[in-house]
C-alpha atoms as a PDB file:
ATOM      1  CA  UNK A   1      96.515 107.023  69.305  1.00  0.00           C
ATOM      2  CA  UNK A   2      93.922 105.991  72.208  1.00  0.00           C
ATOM      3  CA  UNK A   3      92.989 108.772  74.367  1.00  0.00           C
ATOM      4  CA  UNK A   4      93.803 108.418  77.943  1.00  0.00           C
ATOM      5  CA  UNK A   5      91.673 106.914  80.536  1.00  0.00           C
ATOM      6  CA  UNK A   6      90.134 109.482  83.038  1.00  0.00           C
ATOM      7  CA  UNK A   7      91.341 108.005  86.953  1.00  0.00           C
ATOM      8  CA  UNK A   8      87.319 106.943  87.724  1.00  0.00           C
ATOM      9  CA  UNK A   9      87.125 105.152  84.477  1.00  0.00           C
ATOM     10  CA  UNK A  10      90.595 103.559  85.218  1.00  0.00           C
ATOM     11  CA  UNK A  11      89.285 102.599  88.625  1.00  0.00           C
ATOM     12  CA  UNK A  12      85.832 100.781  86.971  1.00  0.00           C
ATOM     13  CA  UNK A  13      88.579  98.743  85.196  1.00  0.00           C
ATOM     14  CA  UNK A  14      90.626  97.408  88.199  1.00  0.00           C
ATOM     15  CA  UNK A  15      87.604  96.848  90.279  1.00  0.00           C
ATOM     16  CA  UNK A  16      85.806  94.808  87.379  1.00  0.00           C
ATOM     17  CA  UNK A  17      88.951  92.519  87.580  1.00  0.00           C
ATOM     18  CA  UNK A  18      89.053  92.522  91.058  1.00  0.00           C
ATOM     19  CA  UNK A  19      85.667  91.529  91.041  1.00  0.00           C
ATOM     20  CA  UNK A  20      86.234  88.695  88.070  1.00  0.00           C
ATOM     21  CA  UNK A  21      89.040  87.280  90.216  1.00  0.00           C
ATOM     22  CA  UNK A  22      86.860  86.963  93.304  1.00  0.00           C
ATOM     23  CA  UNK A  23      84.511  85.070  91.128  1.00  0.00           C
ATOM     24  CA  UNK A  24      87.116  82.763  90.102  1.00  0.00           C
ATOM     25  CA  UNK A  25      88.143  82.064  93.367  1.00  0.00           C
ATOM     26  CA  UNK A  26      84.741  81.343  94.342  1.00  0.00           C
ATOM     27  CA  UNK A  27      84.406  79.007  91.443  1.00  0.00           C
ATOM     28  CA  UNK A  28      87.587  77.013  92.508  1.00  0.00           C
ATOM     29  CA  UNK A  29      86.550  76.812  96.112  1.00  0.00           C
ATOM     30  CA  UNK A  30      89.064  79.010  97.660  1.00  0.00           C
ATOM     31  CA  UNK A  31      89.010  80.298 100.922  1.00  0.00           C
ATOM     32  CA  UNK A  32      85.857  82.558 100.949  1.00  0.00           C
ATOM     33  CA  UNK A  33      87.241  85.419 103.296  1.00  0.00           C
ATOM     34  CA  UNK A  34      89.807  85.711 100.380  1.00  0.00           C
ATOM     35  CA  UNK A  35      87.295  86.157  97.685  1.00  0.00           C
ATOM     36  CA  UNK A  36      85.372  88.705  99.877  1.00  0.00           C
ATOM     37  CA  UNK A  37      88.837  90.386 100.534  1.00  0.00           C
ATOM     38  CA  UNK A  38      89.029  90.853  96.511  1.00  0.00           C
ATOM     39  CA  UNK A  39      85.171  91.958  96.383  1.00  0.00           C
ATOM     40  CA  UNK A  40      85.797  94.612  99.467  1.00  0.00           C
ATOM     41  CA  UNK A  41      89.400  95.876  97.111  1.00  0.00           C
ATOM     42  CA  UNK A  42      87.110  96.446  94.454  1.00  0.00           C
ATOM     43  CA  UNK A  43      84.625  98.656  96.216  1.00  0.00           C
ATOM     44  CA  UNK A  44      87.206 100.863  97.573  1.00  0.00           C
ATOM     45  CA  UNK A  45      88.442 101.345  94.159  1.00  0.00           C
ATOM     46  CA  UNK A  46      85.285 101.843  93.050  1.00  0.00           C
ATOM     47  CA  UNK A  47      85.019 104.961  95.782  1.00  0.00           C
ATOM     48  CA  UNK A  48      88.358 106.347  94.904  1.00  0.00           C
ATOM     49  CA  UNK A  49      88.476 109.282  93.073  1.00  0.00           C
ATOM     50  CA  UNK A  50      91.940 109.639  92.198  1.00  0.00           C
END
């Protein structure tokens, strides 16, 4: 059985994603306030601690 995740390793994970998904929309030539809007998600996760 995996161990659990710790909450600040969990957090790394969802802001990586967050952060893949801005690229993505980036790529595709979305609206660019809504790929900064997933980039600034993923620093506040980043900065939670719980």
């Amino acid at each position: 059985m995996k161990p659990a995740r710790t909450v600040p390793e969990r957090n790394r994970l969802i802001a990586e994603r967050l952060r893949q998904a801005a690229d993505l929309l980036e790529r595709q030539g979305a609206n660019p306030y809504r790929a900064r809007a997933y980039r600034e998600a993923a620093r506040v996760v980043d900065g939670l601690e719980t």
